[in-house]
PDB file of N, CA and C in Angstrom:
ATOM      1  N   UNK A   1       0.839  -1.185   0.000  1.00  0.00           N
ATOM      2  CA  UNK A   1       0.000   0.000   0.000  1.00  0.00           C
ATOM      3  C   UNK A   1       0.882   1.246   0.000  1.00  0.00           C
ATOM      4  N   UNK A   2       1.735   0.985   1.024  1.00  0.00           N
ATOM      5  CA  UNK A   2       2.716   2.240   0.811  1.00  0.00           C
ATOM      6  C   UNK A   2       3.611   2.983  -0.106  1.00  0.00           C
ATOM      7  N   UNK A   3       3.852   1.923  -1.128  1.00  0.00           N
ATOM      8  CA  UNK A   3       4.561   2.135  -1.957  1.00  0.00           C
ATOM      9  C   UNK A   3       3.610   2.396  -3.317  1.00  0.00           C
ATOM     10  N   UNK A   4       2.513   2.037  -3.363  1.00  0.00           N
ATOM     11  CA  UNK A   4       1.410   2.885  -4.408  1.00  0.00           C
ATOM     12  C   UNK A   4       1.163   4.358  -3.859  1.00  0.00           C
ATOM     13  N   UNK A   5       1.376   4.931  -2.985  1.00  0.00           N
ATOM     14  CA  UNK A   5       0.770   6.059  -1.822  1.00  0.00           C
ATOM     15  C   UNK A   5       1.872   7.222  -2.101  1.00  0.00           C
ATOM     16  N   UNK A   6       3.341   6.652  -2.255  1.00  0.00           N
ATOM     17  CA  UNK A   6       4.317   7.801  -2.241  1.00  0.00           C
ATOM     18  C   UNK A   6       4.677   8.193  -3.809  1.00  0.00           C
ATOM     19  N   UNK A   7       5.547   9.007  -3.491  1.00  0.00           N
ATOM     20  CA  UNK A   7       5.675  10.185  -4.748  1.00  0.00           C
ATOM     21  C   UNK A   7       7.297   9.130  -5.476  1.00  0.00           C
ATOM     22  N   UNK A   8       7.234   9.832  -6.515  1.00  0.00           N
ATOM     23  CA  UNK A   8       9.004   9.274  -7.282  1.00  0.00           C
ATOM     24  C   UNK A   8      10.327   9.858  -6.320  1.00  0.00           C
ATOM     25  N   UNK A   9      10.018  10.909  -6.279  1.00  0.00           N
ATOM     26  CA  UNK A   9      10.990  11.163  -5.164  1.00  0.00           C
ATOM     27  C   UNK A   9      11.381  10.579  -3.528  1.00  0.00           C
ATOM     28  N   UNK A  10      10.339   9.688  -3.087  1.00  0.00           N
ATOM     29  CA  UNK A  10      10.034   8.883  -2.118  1.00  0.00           C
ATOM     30  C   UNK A  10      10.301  10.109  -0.545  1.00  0.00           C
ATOM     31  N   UNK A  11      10.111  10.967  -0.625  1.00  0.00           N
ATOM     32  CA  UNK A  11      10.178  12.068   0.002  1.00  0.00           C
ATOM     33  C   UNK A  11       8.929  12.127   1.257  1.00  0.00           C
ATOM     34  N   UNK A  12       7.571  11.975   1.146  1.00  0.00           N
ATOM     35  CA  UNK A  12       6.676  12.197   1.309  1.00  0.00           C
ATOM     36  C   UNK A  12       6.238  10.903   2.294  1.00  0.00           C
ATOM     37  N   UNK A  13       7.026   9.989   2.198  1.00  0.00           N
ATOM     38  CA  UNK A  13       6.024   8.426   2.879  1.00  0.00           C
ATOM     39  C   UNK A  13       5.647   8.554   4.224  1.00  0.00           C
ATOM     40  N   UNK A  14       6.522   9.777   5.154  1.00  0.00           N
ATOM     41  CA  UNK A  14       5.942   9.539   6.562  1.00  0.00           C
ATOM     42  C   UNK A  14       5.057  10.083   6.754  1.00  0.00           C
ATOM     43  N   UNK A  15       3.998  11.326   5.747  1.00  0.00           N
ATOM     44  CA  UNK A  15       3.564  11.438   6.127  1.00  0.00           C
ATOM     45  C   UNK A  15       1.944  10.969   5.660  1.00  0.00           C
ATOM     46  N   UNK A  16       2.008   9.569   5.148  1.00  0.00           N
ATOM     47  CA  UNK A  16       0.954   8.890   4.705  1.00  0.00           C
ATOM     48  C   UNK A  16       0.896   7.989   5.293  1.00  0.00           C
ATOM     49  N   UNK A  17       1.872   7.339   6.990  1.00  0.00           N
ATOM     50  CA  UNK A  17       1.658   6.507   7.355  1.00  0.00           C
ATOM     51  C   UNK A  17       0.406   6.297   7.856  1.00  0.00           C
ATOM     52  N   UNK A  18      -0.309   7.559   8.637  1.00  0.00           N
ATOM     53  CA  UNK A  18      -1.257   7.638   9.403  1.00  0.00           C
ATOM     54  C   UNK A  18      -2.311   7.115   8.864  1.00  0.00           C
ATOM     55  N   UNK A  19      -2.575   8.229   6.861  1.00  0.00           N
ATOM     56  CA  UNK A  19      -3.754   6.720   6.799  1.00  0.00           C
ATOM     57  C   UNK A  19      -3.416   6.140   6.302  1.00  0.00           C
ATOM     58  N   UNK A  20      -2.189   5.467   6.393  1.00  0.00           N
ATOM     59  CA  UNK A  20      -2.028   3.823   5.497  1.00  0.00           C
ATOM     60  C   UNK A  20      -2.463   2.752   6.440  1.00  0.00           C
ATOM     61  N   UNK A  21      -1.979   3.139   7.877  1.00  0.00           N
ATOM     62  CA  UNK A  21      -2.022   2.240   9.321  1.00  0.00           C
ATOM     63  C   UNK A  21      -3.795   2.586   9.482  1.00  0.00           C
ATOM     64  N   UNK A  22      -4.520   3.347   9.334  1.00  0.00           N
ATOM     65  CA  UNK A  22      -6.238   3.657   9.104  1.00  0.00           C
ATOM     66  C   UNK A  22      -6.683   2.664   8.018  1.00  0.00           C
ATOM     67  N   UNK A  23      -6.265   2.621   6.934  1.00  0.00           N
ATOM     68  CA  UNK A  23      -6.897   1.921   5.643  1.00  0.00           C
ATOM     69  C   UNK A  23      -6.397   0.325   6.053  1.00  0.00           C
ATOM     70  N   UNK A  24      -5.290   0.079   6.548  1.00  0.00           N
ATOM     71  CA  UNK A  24      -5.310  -1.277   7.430  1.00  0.00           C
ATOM     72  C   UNK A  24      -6.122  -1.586   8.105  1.00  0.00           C
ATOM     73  N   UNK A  25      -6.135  -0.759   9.288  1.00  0.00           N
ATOM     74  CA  UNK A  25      -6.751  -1.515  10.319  1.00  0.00           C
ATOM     75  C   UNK A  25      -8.541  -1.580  10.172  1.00  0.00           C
ATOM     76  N   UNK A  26      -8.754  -0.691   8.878  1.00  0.00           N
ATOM     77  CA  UNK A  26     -10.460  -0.770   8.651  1.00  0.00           C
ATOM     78  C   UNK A  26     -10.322  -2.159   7.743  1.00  0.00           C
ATOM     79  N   UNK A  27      -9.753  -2.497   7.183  1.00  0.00           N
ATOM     80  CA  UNK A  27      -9.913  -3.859   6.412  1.00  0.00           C
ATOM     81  C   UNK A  27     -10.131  -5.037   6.888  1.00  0.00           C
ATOM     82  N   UNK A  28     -11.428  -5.463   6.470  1.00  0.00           N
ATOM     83  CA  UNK A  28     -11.543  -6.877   7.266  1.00  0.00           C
ATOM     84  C   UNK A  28     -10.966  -8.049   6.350  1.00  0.00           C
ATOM     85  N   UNK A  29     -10.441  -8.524   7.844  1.00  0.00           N
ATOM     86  CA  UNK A  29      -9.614 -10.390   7.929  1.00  0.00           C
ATOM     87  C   UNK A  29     -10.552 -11.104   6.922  1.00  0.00           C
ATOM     88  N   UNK A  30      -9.894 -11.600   6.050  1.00  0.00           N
ATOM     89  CA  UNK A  30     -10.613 -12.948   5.505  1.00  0.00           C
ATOM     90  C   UNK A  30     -10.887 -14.105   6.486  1.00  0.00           C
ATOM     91  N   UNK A  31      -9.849 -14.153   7.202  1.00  0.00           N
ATOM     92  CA  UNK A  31     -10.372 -15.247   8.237  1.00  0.00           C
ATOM     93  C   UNK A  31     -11.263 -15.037   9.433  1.00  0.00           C
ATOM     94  N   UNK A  32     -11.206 -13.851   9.696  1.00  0.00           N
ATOM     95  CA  UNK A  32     -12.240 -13.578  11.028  1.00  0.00           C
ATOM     96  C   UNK A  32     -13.296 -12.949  10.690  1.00  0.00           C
ATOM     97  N   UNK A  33     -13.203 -12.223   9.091  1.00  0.00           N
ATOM     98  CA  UNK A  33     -14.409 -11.576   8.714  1.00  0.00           C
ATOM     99  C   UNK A  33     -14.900 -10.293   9.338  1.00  0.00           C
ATOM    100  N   UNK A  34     -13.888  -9.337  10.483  1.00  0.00           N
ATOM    101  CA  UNK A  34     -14.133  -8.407  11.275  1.00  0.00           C
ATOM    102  C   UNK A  34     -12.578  -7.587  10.756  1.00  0.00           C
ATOM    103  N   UNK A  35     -12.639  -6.037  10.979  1.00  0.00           N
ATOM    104  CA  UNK A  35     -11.532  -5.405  11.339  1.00  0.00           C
ATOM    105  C   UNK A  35     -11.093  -5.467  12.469  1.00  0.00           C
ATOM    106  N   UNK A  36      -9.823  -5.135  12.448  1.00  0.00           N
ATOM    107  CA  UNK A  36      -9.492  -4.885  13.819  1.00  0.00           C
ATOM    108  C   UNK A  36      -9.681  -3.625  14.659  1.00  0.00           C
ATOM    109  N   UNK A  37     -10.307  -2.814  13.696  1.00  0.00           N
ATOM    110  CA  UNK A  37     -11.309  -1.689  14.347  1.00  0.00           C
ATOM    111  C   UNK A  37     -12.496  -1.934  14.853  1.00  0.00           C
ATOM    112  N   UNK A  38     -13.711  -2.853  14.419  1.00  0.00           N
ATOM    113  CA  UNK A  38     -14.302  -3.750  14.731  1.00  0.00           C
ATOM    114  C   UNK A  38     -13.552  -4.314  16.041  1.00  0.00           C
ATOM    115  N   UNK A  39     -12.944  -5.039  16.115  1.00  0.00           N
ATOM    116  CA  UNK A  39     -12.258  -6.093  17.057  1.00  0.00           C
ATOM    117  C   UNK A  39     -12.178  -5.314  18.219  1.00  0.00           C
ATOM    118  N   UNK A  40     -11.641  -4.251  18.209  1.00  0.00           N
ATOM    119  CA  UNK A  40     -11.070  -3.367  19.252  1.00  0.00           C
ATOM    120  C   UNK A  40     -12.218  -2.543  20.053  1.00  0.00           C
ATOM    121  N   UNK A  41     -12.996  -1.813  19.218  1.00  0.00           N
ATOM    122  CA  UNK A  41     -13.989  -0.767  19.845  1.00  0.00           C
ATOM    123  C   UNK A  41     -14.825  -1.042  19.600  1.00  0.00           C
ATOM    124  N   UNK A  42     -15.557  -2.604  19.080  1.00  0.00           N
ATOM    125  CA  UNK A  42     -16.970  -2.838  18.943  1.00  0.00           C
ATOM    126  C   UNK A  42     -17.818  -2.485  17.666  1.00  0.00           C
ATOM    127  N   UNK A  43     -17.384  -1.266  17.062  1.00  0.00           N
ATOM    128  CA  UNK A  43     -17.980  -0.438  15.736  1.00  0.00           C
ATOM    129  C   UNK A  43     -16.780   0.121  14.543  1.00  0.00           C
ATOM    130  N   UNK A  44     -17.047   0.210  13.629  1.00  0.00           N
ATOM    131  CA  UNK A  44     -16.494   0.696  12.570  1.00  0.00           C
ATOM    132  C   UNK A  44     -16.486   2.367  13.078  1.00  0.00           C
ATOM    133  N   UNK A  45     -15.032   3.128  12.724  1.00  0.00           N
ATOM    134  CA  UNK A  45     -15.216   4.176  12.528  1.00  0.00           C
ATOM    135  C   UNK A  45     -15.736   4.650  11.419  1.00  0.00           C
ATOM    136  N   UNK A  46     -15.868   6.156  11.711  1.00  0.00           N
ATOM    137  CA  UNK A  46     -16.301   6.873  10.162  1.00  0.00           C
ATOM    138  C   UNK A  46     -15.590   7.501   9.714  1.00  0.00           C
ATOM    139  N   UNK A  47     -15.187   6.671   8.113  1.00  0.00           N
ATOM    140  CA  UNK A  47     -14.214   6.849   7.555  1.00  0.00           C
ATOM    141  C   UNK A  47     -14.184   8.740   7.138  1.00  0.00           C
ATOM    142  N   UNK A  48     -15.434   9.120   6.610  1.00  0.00           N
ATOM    143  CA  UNK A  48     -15.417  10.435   5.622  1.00  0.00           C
ATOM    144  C   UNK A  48     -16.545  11.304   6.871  1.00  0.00           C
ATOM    145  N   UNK A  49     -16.042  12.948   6.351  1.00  0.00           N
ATOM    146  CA  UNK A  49     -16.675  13.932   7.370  1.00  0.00           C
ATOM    147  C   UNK A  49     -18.259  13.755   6.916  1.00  0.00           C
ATOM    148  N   UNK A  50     -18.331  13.527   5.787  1.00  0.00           N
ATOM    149  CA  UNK A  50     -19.668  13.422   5.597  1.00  0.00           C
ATOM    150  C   UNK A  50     -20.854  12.632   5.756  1.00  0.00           C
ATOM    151  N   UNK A  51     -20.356  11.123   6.382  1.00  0.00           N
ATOM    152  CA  UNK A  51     -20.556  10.222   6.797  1.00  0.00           C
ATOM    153  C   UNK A  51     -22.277  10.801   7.929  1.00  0.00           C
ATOM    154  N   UNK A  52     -23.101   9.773   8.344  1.00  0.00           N
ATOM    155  CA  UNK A  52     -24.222  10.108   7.992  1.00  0.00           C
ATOM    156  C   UNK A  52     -23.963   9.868   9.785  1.00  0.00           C
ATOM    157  N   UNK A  53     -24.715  10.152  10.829  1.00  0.00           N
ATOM    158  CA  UNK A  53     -24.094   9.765  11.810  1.00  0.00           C
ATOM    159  C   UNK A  53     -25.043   7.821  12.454  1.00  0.00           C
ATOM    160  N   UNK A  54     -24.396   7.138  13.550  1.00  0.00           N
ATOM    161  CA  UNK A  54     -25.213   5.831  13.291  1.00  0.00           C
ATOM    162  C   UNK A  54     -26.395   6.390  13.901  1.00  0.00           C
ATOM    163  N   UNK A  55     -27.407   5.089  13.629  1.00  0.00           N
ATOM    164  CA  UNK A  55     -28.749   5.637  13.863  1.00  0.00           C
ATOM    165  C   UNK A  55     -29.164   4.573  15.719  1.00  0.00           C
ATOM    166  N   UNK A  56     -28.131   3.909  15.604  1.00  0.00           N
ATOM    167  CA  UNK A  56     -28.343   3.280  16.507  1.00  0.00           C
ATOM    168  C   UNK A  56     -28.509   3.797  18.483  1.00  0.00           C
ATOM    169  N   UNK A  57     -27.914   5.229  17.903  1.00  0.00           N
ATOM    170  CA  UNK A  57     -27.584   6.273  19.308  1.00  0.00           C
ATOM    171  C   UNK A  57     -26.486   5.839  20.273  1.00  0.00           C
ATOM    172  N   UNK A  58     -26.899   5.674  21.119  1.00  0.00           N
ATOM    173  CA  UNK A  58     -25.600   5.219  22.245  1.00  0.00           C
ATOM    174  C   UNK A  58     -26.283   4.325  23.101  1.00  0.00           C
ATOM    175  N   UNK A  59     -25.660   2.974  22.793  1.00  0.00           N
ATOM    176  CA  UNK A  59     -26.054   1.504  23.215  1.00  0.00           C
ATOM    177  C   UNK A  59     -25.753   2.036  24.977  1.00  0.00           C
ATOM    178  N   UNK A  60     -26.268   0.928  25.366  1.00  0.00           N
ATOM    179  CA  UNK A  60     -26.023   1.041  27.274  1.00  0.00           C
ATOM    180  C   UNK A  60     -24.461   0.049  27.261  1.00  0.00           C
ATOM    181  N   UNK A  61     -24.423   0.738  28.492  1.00  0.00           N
ATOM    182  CA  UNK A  61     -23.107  -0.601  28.892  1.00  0.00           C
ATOM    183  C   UNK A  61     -23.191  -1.978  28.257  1.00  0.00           C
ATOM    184  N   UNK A  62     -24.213  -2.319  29.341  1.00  0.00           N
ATOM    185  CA  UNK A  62     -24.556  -3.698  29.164  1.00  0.00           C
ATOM    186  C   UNK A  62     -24.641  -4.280  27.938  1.00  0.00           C
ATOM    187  N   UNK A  63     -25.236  -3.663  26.450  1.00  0.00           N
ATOM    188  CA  UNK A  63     -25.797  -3.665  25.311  1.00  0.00           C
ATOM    189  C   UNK A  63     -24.143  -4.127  24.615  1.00  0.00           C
ATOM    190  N   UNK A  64     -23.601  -3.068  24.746  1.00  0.00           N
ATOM    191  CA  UNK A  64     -22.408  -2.347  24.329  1.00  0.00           C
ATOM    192  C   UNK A  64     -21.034  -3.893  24.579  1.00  0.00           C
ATOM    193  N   UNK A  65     -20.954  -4.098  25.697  1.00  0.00           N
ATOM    194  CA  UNK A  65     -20.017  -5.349  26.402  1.00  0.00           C
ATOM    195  C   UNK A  65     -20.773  -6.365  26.010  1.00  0.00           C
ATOM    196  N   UNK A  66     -22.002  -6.794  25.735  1.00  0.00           N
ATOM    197  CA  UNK A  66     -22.419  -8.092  25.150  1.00  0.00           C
ATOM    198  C   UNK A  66     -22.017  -8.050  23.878  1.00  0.00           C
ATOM    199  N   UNK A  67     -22.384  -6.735  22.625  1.00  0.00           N
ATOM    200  CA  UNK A  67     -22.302  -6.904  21.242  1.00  0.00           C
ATOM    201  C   UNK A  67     -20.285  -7.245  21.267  1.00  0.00           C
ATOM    202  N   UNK A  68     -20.121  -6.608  21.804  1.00  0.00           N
ATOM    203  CA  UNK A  68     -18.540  -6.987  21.634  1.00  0.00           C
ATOM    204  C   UNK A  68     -17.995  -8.074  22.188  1.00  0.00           C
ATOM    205  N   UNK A  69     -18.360  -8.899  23.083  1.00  0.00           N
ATOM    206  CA  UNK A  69     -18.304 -10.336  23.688  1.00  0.00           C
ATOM    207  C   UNK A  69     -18.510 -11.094  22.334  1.00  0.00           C
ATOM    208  N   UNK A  70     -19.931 -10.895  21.652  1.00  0.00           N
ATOM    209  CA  UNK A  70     -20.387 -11.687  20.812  1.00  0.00           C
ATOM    210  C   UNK A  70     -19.009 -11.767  19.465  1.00  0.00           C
ATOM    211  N   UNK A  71     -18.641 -10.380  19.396  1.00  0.00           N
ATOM    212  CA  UNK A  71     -18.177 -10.544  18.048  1.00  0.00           C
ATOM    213  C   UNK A  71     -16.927 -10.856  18.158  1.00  0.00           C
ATOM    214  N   UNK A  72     -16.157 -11.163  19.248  1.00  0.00           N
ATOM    215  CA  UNK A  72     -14.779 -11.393  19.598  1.00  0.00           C
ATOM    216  C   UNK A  72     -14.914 -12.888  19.587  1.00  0.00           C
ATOM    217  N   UNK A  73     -16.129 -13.665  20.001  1.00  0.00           N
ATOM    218  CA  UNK A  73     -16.790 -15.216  20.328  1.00  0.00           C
ATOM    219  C   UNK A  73     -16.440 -15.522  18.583  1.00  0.00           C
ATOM    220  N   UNK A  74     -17.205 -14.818  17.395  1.00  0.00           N
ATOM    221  CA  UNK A  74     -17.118 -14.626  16.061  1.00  0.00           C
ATOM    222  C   UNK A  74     -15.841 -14.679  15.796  1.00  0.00           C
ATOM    223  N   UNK A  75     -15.219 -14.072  15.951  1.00  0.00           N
ATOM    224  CA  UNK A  75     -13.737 -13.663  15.333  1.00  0.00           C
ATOM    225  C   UNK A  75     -13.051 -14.882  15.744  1.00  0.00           C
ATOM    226  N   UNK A  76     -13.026 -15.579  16.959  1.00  0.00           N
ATOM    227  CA  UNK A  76     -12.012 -16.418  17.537  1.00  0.00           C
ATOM    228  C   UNK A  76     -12.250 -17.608  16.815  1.00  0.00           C
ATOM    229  N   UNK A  77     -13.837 -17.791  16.853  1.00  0.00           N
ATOM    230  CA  UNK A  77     -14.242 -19.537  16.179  1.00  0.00           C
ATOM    231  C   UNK A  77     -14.480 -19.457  14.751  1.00  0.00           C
ATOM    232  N   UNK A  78     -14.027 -18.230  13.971  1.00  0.00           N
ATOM    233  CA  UNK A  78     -14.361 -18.195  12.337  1.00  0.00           C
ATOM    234  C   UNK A  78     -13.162 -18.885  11.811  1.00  0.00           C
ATOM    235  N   UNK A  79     -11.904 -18.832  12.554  1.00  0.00           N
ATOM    236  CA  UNK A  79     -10.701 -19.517  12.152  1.00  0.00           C
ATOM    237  C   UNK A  79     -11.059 -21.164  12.387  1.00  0.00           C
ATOM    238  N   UNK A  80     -11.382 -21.125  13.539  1.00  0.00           N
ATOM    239  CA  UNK A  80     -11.576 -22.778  13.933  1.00  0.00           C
ATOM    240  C   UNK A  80     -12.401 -23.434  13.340  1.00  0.00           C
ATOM    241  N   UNK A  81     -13.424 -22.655  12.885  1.00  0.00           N
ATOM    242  CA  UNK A  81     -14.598 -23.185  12.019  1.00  0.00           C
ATOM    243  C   UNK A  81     -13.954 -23.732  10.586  1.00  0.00           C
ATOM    244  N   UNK A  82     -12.887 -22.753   9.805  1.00  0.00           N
ATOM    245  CA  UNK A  82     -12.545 -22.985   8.706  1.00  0.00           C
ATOM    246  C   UNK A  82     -11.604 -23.882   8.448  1.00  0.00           C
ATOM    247  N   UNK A  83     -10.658 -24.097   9.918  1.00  0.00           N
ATOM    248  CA  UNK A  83      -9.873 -25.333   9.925  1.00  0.00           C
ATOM    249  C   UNK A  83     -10.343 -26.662  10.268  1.00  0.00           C
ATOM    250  N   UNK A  84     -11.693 -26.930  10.496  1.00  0.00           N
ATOM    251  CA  UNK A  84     -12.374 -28.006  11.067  1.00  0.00           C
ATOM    252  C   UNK A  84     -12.913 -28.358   9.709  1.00  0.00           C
ATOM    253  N   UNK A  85     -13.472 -27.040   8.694  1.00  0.00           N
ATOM    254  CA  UNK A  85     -13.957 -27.694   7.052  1.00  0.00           C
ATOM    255  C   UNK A  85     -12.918 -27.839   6.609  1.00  0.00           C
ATOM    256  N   UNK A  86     -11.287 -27.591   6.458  1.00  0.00           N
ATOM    257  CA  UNK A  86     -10.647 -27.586   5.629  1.00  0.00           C
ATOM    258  C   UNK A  86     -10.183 -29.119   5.809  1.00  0.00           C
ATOM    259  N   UNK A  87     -10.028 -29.729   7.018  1.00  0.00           N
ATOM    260  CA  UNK A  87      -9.588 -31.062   7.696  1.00  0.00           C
ATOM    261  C   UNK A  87     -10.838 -32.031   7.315  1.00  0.00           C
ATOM    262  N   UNK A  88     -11.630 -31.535   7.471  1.00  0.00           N
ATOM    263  CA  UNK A  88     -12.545 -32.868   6.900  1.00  0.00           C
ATOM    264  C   UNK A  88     -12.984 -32.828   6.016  1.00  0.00           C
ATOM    265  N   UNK A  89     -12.145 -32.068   4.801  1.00  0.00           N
ATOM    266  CA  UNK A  89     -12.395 -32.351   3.269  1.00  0.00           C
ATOM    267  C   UNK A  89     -11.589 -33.751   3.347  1.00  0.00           C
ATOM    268  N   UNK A  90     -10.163 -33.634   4.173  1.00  0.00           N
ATOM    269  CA  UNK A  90      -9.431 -34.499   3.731  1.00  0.00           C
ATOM    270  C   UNK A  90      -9.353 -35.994   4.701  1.00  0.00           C
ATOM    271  N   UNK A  91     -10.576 -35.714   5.259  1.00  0.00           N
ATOM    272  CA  UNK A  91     -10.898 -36.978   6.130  1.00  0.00           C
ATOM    273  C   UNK A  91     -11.494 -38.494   5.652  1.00  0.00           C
ATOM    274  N   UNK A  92     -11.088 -39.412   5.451  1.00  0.00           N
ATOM    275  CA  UNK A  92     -11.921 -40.028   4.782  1.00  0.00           C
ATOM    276  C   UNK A  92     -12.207 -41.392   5.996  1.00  0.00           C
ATOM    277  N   UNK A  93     -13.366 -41.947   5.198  1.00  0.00           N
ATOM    278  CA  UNK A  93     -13.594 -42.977   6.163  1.00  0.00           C
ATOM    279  C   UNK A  93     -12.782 -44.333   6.311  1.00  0.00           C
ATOM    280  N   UNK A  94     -13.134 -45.138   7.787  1.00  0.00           N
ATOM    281  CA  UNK A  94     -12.585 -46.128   7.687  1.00  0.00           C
ATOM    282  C   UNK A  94     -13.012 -47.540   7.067  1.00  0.00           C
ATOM    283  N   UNK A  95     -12.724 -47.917   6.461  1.00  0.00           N
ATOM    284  CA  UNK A  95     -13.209 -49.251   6.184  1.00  0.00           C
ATOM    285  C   UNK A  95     -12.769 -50.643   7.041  1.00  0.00           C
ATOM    286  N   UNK A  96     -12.597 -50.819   8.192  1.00  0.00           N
ATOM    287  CA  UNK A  96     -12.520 -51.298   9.721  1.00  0.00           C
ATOM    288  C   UNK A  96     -13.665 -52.030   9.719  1.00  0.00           C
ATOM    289  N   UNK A  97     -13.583 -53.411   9.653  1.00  0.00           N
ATOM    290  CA  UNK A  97     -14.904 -54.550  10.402  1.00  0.00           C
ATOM    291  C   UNK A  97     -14.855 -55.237  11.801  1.00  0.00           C
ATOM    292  N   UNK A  98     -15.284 -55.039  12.408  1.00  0.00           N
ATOM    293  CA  UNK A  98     -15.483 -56.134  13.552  1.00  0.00           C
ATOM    294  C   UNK A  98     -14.823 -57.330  13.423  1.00  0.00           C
ATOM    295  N   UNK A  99     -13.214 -58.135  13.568  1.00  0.00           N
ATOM    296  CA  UNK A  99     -12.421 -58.979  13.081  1.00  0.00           C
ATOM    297  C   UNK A  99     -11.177 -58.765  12.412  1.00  0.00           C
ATOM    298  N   UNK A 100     -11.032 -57.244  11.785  1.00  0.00           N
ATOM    299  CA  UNK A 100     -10.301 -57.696  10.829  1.00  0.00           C
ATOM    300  C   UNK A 100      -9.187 -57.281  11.869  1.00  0.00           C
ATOM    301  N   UNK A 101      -8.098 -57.752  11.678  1.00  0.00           N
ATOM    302  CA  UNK A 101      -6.435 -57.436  11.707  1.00  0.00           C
ATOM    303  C   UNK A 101      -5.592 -56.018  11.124  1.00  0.00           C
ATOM    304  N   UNK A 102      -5.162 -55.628  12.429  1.00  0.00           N
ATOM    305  CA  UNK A 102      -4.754 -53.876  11.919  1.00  0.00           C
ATOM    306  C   UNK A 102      -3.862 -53.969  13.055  1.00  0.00           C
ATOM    307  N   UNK A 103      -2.975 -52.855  12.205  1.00  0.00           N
ATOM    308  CA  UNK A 103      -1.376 -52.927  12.621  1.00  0.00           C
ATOM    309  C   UNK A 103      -1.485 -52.028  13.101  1.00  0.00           C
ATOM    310  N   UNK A 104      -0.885 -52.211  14.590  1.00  0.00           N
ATOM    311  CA  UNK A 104      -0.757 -50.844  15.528  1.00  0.00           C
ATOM    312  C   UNK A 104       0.382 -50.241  15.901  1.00  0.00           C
ATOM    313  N   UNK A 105       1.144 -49.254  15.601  1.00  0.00           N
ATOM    314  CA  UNK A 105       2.498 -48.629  15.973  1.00  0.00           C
ATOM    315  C   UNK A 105       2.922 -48.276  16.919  1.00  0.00           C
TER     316      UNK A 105
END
C-alpha cells in the first residue's frame, strides 16, 4: 500500500503513514471476517466527514459489552470453524470390520 501512496521522489512516505495504518486496520480479515477496528472498539469508525451519523444512538453498557463479547466469540471460532472444514475435506472414512487385523504402531 505504501509504496502505491508515495511520490518518485520517495520524500513524502511519513507522512501517509497515518492513513495507510487507518486503511489497514479498517480492512476486514478474511479469516475472522471483522476489522481490527471492529475487534477493538466494537464499531467501525467513520471513515469520511460526511458520513451520515449511526442511527443506533448510544447503546447502554450492558448492550455495548455483550455486542462486543459476541463478536470477539465470532472472530475467535471463524478460524476454527474454517480449519475443522478444511480437515474434513481431507478426512476419509474407515473401512474397519469387527475382526479384521490392523497394525498398531
Amino acid at each position: 500500500i505504501l509504496r502505491s501512496c508515495i511520490r518518485p521522489t520517495q520524500m513524502d512516505w511519513v507522512s501517509k503513514l497515518p492513513a495507510i495504518e487507518f486503511v489497514i486496520n479498517l480492512a476486514r480479515s478474511e479469516s475472522t471476517r471483522y476489522s481490527p477496528f471492529f475487534l477493538n472498539t466494537g464499531r467501525m469508525p467513520r471513515a469520511m466527514i460526511w458520513d451520515a451519523p449511526s442511527s443506533d444512538g448510544c447503546p447502554s453498557v450492558k448492550a455495548y459489552a455483550q455486542r462486543t463479547k459476541l463478536t470477539l466469540t465470532a472472530a475467535h471460532d471463524a478460524p476454527l470453524t474454517a480449519r475443522v472444514v478444511r480437515m474434513n475435506k481431507r478426512r476419509h472414512t474407515c473401512s474397519f470390520v469387527v475382526g479384521d487385523l490392523v497394525y498398531i504402531s
